[in-house]
C-alpha atoms as a PDB file:
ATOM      1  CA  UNK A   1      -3.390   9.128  -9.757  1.00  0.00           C
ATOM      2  CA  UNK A   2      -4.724   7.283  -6.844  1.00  0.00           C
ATOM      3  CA  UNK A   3      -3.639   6.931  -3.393  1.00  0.00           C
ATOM      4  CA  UNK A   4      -3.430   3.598  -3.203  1.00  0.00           C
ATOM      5  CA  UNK A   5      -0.902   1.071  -4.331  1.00  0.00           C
ATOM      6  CA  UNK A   6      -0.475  -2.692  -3.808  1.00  0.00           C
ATOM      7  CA  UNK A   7       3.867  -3.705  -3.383  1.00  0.00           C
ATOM      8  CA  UNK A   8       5.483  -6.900  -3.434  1.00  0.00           C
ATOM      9  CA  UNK A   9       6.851  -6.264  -0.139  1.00  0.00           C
ATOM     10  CA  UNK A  10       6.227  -7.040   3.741  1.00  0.00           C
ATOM     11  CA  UNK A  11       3.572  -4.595   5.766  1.00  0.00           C
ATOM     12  CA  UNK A  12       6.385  -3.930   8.200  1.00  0.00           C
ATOM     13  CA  UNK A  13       8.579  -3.061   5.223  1.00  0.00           C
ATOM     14  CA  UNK A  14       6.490  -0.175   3.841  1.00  0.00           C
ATOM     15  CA  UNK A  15       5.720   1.097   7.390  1.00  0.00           C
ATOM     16  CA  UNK A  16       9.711   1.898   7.660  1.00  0.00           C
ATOM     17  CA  UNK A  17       9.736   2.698   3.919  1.00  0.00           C
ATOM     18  CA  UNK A  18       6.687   5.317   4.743  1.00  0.00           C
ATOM     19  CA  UNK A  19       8.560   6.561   7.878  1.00  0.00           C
ATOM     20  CA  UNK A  20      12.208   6.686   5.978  1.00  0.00           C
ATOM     21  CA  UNK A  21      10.484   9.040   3.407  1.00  0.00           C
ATOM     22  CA  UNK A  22       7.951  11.042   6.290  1.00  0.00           C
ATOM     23  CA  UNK A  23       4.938   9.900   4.190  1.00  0.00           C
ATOM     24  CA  UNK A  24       2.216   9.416   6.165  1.00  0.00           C
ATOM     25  CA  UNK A  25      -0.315   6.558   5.704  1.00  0.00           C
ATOM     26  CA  UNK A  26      -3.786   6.642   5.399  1.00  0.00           C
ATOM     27  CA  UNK A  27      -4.888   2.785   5.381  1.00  0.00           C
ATOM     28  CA  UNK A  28      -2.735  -0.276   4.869  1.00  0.00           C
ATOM     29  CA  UNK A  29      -3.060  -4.199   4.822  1.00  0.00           C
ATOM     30  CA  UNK A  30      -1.617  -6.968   4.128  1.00  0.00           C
ATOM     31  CA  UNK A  31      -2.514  -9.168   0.901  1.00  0.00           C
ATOM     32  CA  UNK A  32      -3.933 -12.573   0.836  1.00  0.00           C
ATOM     33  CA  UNK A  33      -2.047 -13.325  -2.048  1.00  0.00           C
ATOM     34  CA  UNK A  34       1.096 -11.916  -0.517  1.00  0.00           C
ATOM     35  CA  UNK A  35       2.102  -7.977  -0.633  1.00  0.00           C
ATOM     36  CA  UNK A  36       0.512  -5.099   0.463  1.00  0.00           C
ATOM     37  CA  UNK A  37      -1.697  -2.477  -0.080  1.00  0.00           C
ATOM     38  CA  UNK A  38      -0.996   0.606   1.342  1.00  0.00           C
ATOM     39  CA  UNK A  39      -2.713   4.235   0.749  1.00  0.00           C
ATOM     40  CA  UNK A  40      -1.539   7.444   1.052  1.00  0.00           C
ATOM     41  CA  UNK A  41      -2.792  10.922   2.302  1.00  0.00           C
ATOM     42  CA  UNK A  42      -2.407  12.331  -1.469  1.00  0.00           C
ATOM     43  CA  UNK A  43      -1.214  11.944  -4.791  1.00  0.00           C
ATOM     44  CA  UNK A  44       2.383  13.602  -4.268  1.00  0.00           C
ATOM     45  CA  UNK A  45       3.035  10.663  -1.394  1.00  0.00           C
ATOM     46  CA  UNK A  46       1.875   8.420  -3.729  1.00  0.00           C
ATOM     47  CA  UNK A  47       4.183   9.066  -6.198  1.00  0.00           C
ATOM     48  CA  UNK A  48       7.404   9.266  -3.727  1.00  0.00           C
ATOM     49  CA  UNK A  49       6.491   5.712  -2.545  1.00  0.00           C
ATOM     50  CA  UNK A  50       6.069   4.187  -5.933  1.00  0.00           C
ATOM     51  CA  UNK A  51       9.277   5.945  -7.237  1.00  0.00           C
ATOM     52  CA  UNK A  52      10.928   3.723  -4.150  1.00  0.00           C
ATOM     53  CA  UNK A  53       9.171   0.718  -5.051  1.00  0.00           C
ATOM     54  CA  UNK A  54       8.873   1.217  -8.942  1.00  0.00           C
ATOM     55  CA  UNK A  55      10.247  -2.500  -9.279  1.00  0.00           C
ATOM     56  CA  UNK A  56       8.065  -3.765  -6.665  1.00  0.00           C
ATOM     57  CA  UNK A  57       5.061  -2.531  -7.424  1.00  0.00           C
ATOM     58  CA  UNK A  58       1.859  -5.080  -8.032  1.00  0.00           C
ATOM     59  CA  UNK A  59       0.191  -4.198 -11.253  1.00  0.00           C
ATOM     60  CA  UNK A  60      -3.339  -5.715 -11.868  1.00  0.00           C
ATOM     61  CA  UNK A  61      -6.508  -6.605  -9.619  1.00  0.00           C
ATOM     62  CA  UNK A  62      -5.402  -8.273  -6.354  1.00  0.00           C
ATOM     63  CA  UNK A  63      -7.518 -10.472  -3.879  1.00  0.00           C
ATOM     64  CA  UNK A  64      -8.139  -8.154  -1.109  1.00  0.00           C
ATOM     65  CA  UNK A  65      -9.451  -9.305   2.521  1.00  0.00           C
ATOM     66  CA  UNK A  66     -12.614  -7.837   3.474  1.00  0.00           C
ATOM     67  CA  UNK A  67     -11.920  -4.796   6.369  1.00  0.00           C
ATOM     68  CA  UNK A  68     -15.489  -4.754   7.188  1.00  0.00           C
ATOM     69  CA  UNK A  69     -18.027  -7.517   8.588  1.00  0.00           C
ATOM     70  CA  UNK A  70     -21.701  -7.380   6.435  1.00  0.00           C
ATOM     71  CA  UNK A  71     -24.501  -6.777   8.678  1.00  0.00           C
ATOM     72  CA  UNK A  72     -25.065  -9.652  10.892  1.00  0.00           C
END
């Protein structure tokens, strides 16, 4: 399973979600498209935070904003 997981759901949202279930959080960001994408320190997390959000969660390829500038 991966880490990662994008949820129809405000950034602010999962942060208290994440905190409400003392999963700790690796990355996270928002989604251009709306949502966010939020990864875990391991599988096990992972799995507690899409059992929360099992109807919420974005299935599918989502437009992601670029975290990183290309050398200049």
């Amino acid at each position: 399973m991966s880490r990662a997981i994008n949820i129809n759901a405000p950034q602010d949202h999962v942060i208290a979600a994440c905190a409400k279930r003392k999963v700790a959080i690796s990355a996270i960001e928002t989604l251009p498209s709306g949502g966010t994408r939020v990864v875990m320190n391991n599988a096990a997390d992972t799995a507690i935070m899409a059992a929360a959000y099992r109807t919420k969660i974005i299935s599918g390829q989502v437009t992601r904003t670029p975290t990183r500038m290309g050398q200049l």
